[in-house]
C-alpha atoms as a PDB file:
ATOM      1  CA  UNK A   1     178.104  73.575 -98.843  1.00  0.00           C
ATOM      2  CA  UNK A   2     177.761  76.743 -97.697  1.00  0.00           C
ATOM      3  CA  UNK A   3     176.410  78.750 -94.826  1.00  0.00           C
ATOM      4  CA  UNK A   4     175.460  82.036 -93.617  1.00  0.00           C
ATOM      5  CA  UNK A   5     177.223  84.006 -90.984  1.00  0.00           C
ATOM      6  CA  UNK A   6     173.586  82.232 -88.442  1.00  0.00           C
ATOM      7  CA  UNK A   7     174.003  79.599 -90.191  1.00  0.00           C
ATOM      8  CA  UNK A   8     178.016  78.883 -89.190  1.00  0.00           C
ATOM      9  CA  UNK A   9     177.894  80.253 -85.785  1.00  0.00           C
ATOM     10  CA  UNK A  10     175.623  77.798 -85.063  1.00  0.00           C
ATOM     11  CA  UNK A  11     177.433  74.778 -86.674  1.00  0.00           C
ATOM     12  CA  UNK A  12     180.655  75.859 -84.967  1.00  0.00           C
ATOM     13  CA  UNK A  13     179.134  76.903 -81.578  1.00  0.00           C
ATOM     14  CA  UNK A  14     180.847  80.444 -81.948  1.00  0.00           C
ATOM     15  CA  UNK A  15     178.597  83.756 -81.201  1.00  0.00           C
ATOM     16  CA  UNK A  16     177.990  85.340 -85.306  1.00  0.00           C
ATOM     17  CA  UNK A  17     179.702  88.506 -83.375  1.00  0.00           C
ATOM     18  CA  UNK A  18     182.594  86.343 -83.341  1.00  0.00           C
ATOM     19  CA  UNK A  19     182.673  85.627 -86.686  1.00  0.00           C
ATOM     20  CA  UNK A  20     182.040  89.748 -87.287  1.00  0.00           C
ATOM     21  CA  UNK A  21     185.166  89.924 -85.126  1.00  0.00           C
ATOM     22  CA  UNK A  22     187.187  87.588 -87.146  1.00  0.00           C
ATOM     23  CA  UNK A  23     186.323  89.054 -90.468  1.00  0.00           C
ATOM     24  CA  UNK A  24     186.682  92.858 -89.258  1.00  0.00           C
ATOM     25  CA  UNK A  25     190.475  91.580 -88.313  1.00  0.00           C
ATOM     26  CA  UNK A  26     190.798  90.031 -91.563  1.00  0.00           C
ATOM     27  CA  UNK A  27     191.460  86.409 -90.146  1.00  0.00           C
ATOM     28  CA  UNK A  28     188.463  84.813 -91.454  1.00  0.00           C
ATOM     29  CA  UNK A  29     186.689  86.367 -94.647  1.00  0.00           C
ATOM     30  CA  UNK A  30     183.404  85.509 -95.504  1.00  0.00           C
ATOM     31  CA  UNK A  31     183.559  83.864 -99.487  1.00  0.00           C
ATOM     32  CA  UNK A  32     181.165  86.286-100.588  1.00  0.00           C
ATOM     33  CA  UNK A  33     178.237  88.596 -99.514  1.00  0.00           C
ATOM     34  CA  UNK A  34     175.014  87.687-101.196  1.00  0.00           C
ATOM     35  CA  UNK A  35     172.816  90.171-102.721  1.00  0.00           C
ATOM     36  CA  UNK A  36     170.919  90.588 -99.682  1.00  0.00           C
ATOM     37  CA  UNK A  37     174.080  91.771 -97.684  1.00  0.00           C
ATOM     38  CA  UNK A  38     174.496  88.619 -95.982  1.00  0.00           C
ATOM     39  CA  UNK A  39     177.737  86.941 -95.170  1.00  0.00           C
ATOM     40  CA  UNK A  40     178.253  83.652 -97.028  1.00  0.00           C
ATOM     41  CA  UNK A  41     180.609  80.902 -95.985  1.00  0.00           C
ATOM     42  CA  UNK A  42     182.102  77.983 -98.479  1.00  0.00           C
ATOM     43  CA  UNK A  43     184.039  75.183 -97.510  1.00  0.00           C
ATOM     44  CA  UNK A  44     187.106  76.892 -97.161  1.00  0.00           C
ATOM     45  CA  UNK A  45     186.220  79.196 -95.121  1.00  0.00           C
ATOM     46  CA  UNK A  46     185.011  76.256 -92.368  1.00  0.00           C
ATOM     47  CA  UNK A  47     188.229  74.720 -92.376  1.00  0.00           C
ATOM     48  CA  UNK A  48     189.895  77.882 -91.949  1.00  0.00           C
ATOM     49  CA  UNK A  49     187.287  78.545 -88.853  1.00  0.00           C
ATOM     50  CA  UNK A  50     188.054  74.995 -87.689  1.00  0.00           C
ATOM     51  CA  UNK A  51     192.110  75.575 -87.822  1.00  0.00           C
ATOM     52  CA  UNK A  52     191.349  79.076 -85.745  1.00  0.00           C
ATOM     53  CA  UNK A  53     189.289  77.576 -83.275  1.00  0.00           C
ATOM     54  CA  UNK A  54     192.137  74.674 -83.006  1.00  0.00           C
ATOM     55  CA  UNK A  55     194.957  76.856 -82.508  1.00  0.00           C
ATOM     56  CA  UNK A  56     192.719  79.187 -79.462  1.00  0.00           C
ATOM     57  CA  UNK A  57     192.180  75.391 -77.897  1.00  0.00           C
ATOM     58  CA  UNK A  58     196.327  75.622 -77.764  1.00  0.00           C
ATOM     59  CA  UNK A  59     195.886  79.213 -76.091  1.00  0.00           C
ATOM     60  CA  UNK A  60     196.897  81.129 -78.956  1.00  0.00           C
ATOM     61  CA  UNK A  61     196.667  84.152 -79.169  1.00  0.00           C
ATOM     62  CA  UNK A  62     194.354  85.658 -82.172  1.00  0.00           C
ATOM     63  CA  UNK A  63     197.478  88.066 -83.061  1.00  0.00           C
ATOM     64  CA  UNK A  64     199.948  84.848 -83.159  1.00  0.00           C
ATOM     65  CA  UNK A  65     197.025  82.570 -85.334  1.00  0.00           C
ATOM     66  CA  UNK A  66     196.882  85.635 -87.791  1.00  0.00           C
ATOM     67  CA  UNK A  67     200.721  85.484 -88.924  1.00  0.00           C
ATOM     68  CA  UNK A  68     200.631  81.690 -88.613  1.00  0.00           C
ATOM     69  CA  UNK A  69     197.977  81.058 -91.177  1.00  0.00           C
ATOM     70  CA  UNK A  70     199.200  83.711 -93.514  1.00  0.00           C
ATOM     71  CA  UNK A  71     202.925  82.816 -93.307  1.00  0.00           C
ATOM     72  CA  UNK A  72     203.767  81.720 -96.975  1.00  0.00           C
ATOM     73  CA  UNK A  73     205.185  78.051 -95.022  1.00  0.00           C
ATOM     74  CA  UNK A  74     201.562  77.244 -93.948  1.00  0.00           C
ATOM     75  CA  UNK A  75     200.572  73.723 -94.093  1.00  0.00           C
ATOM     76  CA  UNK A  76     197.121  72.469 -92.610  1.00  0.00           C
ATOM     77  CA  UNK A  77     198.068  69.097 -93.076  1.00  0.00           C
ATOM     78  CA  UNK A  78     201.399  69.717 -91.106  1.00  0.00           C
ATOM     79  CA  UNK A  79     199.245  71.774 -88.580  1.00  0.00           C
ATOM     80  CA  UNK A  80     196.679  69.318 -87.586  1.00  0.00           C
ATOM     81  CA  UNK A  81     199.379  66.559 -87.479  1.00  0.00           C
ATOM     82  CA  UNK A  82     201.139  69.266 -84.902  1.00  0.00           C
ATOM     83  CA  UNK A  83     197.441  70.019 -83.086  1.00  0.00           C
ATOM     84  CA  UNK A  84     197.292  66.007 -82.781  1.00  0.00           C
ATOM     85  CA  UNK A  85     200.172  65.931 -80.758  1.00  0.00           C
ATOM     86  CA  UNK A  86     199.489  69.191 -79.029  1.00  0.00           C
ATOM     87  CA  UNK A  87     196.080  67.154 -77.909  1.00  0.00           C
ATOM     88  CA  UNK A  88     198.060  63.836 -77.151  1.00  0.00           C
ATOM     89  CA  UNK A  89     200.357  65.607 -74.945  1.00  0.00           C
ATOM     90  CA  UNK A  90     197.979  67.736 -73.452  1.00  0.00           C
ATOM     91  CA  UNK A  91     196.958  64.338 -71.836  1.00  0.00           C
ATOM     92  CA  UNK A  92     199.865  62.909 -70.961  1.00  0.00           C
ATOM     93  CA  UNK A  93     200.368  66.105 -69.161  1.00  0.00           C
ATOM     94  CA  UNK A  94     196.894  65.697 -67.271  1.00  0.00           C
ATOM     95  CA  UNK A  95     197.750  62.016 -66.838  1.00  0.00           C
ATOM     96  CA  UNK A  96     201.432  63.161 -65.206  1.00  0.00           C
ATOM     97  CA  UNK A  97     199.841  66.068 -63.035  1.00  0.00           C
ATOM     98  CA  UNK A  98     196.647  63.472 -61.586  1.00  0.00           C
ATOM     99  CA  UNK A  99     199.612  61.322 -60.642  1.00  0.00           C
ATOM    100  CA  UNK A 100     201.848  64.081 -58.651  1.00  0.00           C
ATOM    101  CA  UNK A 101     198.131  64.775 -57.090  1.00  0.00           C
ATOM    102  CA  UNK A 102     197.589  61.681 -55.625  1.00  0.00           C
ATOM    103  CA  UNK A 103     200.809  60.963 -54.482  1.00  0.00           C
ATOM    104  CA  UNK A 104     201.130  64.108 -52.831  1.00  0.00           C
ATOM    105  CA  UNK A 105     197.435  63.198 -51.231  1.00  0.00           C
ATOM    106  CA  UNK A 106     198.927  59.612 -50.326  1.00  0.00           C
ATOM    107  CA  UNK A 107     201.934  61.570 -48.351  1.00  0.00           C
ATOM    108  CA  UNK A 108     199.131  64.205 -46.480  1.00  0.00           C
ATOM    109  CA  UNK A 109     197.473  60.729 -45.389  1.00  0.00           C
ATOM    110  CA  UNK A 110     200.721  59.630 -44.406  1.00  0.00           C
ATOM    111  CA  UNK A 111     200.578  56.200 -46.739  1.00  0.00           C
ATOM    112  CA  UNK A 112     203.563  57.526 -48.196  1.00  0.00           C
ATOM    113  CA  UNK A 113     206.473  59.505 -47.942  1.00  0.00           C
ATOM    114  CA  UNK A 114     207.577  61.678 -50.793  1.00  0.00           C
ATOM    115  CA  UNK A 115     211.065  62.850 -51.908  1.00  0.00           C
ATOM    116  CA  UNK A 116     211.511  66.850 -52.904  1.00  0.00           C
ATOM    117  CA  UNK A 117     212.752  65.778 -56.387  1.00  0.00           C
ATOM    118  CA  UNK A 118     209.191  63.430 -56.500  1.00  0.00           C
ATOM    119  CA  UNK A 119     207.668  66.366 -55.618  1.00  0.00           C
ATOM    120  CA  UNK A 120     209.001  68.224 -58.807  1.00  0.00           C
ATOM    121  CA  UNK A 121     209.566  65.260 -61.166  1.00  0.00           C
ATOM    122  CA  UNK A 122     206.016  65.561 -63.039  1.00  0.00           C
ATOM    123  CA  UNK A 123     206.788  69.157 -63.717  1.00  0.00           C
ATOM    124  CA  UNK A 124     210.234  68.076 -65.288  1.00  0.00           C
ATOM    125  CA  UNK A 125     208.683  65.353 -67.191  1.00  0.00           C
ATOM    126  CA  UNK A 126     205.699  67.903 -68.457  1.00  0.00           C
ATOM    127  CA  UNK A 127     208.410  70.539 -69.896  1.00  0.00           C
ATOM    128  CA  UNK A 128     210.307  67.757 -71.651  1.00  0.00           C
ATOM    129  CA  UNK A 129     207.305  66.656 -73.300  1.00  0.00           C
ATOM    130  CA  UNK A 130     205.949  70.129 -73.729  1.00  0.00           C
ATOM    131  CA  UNK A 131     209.595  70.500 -76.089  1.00  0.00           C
ATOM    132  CA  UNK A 132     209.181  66.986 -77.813  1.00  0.00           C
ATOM    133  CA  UNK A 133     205.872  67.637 -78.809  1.00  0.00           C
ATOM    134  CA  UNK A 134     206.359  70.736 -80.086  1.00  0.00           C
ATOM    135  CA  UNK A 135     209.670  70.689 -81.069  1.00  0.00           C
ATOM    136  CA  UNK A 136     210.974  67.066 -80.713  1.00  0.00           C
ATOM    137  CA  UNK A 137     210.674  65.953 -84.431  1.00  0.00           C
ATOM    138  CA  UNK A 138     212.193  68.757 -86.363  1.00  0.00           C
ATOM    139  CA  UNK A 139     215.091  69.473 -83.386  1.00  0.00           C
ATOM    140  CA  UNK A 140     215.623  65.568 -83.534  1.00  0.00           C
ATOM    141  CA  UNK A 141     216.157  66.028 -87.601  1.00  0.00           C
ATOM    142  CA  UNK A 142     218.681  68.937 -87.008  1.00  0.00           C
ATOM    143  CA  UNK A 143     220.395  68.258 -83.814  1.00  0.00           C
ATOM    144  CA  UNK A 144     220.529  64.305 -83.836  1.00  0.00           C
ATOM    145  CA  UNK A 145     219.518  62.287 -80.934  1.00  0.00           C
ATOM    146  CA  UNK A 146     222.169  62.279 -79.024  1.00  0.00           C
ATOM    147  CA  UNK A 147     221.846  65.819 -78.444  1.00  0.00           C
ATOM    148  CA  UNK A 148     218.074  66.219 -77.489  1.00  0.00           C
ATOM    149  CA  UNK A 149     218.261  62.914 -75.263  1.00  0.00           C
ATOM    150  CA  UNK A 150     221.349  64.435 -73.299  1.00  0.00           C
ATOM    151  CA  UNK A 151     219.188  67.591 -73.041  1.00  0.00           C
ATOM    152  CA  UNK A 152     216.258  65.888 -71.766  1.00  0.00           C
ATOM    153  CA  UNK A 153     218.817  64.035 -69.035  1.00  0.00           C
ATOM    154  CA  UNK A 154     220.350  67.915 -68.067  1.00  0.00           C
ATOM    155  CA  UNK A 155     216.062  68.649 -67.693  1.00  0.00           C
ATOM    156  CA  UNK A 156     215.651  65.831 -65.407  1.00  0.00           C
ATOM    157  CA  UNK A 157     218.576  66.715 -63.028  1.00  0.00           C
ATOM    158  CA  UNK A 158     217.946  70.296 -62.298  1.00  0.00           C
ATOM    159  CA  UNK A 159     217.566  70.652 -59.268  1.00  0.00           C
ATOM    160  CA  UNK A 160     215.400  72.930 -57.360  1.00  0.00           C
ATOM    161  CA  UNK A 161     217.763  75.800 -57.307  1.00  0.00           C
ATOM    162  CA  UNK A 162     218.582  75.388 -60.822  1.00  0.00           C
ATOM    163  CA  UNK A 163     214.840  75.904 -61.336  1.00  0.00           C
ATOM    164  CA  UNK A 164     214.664  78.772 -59.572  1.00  0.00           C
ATOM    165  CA  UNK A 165     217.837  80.064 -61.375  1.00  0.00           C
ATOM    166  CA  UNK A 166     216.178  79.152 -64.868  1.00  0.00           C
ATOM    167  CA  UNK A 167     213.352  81.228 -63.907  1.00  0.00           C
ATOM    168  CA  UNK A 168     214.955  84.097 -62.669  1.00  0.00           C
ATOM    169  CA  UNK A 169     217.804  83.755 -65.668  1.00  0.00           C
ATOM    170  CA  UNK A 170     214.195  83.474 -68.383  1.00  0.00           C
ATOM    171  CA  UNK A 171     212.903  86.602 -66.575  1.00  0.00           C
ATOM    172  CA  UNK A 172     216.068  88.967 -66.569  1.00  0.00           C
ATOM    173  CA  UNK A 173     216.819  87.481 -70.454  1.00  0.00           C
ATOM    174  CA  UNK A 174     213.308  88.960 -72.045  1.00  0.00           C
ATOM    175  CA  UNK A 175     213.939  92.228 -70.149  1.00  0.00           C
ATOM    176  CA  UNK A 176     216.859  92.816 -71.552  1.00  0.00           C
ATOM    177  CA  UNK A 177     216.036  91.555 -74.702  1.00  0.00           C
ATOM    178  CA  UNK A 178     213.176  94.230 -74.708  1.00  0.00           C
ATOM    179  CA  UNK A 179     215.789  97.044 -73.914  1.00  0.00           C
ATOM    180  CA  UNK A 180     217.771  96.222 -75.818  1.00  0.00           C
ATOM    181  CA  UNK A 181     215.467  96.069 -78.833  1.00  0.00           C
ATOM    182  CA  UNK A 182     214.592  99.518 -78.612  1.00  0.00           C
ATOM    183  CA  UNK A 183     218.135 100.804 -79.362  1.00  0.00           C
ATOM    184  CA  UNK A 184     217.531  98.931 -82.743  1.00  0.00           C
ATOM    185  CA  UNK A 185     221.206  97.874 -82.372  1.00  0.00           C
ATOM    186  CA  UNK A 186     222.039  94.317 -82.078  1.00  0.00           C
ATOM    187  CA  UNK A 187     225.789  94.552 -82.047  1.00  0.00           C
ATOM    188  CA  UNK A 188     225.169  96.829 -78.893  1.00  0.00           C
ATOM    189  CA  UNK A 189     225.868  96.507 -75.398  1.00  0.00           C
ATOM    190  CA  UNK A 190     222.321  95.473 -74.517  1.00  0.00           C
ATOM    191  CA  UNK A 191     222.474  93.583 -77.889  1.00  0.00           C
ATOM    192  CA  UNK A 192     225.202  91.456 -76.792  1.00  0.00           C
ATOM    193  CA  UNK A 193     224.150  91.059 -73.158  1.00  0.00           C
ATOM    194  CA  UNK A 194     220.624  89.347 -74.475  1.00  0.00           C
ATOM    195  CA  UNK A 195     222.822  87.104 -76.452  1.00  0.00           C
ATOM    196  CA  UNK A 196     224.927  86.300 -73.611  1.00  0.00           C
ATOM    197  CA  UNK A 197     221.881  85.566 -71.257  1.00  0.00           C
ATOM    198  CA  UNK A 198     220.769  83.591 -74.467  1.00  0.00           C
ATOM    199  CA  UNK A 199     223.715  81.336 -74.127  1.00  0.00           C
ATOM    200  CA  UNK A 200     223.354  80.902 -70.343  1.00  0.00           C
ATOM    201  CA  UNK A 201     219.672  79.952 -70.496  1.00  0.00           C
ATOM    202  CA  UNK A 202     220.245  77.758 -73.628  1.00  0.00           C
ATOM    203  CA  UNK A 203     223.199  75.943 -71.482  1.00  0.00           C
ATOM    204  CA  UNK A 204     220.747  74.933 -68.651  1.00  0.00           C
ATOM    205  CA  UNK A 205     218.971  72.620 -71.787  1.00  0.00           C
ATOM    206  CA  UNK A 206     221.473  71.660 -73.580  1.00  0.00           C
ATOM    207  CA  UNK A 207     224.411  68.736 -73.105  1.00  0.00           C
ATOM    208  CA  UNK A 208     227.206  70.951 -74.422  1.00  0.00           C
ATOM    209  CA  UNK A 209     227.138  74.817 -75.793  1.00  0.00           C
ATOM    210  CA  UNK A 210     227.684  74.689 -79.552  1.00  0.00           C
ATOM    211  CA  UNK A 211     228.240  78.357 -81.076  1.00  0.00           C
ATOM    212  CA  UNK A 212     227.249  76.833 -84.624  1.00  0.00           C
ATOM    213  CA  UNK A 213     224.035  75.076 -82.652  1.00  0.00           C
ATOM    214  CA  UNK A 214     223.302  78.487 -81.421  1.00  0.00           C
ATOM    215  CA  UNK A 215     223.153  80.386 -84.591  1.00  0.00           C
ATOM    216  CA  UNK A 216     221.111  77.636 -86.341  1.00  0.00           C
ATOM    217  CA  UNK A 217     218.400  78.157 -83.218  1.00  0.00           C
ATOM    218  CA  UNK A 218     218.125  81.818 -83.835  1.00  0.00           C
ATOM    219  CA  UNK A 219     217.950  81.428 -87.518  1.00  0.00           C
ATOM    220  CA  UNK A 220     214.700  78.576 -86.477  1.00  0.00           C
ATOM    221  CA  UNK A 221     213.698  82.341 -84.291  1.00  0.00           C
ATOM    222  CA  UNK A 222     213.253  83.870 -88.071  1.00  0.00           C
ATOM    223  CA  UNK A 223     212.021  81.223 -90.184  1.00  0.00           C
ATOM    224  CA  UNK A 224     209.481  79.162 -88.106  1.00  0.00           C
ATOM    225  CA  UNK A 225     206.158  81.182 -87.490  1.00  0.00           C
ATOM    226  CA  UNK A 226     205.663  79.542 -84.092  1.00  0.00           C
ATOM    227  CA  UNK A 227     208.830  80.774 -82.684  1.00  0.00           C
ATOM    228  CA  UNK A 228     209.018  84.147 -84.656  1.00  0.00           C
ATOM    229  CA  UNK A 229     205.077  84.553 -83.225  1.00  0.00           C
ATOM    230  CA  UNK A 230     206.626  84.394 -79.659  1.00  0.00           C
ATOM    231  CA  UNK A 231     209.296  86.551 -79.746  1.00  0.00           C
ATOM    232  CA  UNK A 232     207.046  89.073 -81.692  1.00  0.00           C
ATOM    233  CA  UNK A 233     204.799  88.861 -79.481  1.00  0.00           C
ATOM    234  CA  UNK A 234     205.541  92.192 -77.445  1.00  0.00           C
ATOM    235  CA  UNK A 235     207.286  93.677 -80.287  1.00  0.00           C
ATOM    236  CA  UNK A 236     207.347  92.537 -84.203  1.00  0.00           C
ATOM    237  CA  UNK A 237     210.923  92.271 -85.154  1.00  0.00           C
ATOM    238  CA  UNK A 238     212.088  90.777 -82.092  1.00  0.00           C
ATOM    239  CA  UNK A 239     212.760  87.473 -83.430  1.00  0.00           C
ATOM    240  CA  UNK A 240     215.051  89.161 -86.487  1.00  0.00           C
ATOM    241  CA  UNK A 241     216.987  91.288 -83.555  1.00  0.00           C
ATOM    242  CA  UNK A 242     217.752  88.715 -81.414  1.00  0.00           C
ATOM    243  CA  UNK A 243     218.838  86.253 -84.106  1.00  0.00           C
ATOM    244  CA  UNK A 244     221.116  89.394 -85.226  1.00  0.00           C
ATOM    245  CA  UNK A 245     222.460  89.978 -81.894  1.00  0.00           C
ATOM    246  CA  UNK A 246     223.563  85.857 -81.550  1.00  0.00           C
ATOM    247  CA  UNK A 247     225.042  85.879 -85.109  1.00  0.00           C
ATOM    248  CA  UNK A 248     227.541  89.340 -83.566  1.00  0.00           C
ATOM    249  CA  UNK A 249     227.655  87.270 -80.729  1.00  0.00           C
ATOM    250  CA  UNK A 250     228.516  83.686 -82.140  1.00  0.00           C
ATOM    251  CA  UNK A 251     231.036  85.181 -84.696  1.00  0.00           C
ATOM    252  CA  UNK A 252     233.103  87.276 -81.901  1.00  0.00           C
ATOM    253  CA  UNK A 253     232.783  85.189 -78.933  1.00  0.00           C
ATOM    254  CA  UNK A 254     233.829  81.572 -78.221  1.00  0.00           C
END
């Protein structure tokens, strides 16, 4: 079936200036004008909208959907498998957050008493199933088990200075990593100190600090849109420079 640009906005519940937007970016191109200079929409092109509007549920940004659906490794039936999840964890999240709410309410009332690591455990429990549902499956194929389950473990006993180290540590790492980009060096001394702070923020997740592990996670930085889409997000080519910068680093120190 198809449907003009009224016609679609209306189906989807998008604004038709949207759908001007999203064709004047080149994200979503009408399948043909008619003869009357209208915009005409096929079947394609409303599974394409449907996949954009899925992705901006997952806060996307329109920048990051762009070189998602046009990397040459897209598959829609792999990416609404991955939105499923995204949607099944999105609740489990809710479901973990209404529960830290209420206890927390419980302790105001005084009907119970809360520890500080109670306090912080749903947030814990949200990250490591933030990473599992993003990330779980394929890390689980490269990594093994043993390795993501001993991560999850190191996740659950951070303290709350070690999450206020993490945080600073994640801050200081994509500052460098931004100055250090710009001398288009990775072997340099900026280079290097992004893949040190790398390794140091890596080592609060994982059971044991693997330089092999480490170059096989930047090379993921390079080859999977999701993660090259974040790094580039500030700058394209980040991803490439850092992965650069860990393979100098990997190779030279131990």
């Amino acid at each position: 079936m198809e449907y003009t640009i009224n016609k679609l906005a209306q189906l989807a519940g998008v604004s038709t200036r949207t759908l001007r937007y999203y064709d004047k970016l080149g994200l979503l191109r009408p399948a043909r004008i008619s003869s009357s200079g209208y915009r005409i929409y096929g079947p394609r092109e409303v599974d394409r909208l449907q996949q954009i509007m899925l992705y901006r549920e997952l806060d996307l940004s329109l920048d990051d959907i762009d070189k998602i659906l046009k990397s040459s490794g897209f598959d829609a039936a792999r990416a609404l498998h991955q939105h499923l999840s995204c949607l099944h964890q999105r609740r489990r999240e809710l479901d973990l957050l209404i529960e830290t709410v209420m206890n927390t309410i419980a302790e105001k009332e005084g009907k119970i008493v809360m520890s500080d690591k109670e306090k912080f455990e749903g947030f814990k429990n949200k990250l490591i199933q933030d990473n599992e549902a993003q990330y779980g499956g394929e890390a689980r194929h490269r990594w093994g088990d043993h390795a993501i389950n001993g991560s999850n473990a190191k996740i659950r006993g951070m303290s709350i200075a070690d999450q206020e180290r993490l945080n600073a540590l994640t801050a200081e790492l994509y500052s460098t990593l931004r100055q250090a980009f710009a001398t288009g060096d990775p072997a340099s001394g900026l280079g290097q100190e992004a893949a040190r702070l790398h390794k140091e923020w890596l080592c609060f997740f994982w059971h044991e600090y693997n330089p092999d592990a480490h170059r096989s996670l930047a090379e993921m930085y390079v080859d999977d849109p999701r993660f090259t889409a974040h790094y580039d997000k500030a700058q394209p080519g980040t991803a490439v420079f850092l992965r650069d910068a860990i393979r100098i680093f990997t190779c030279t120190k131990k």
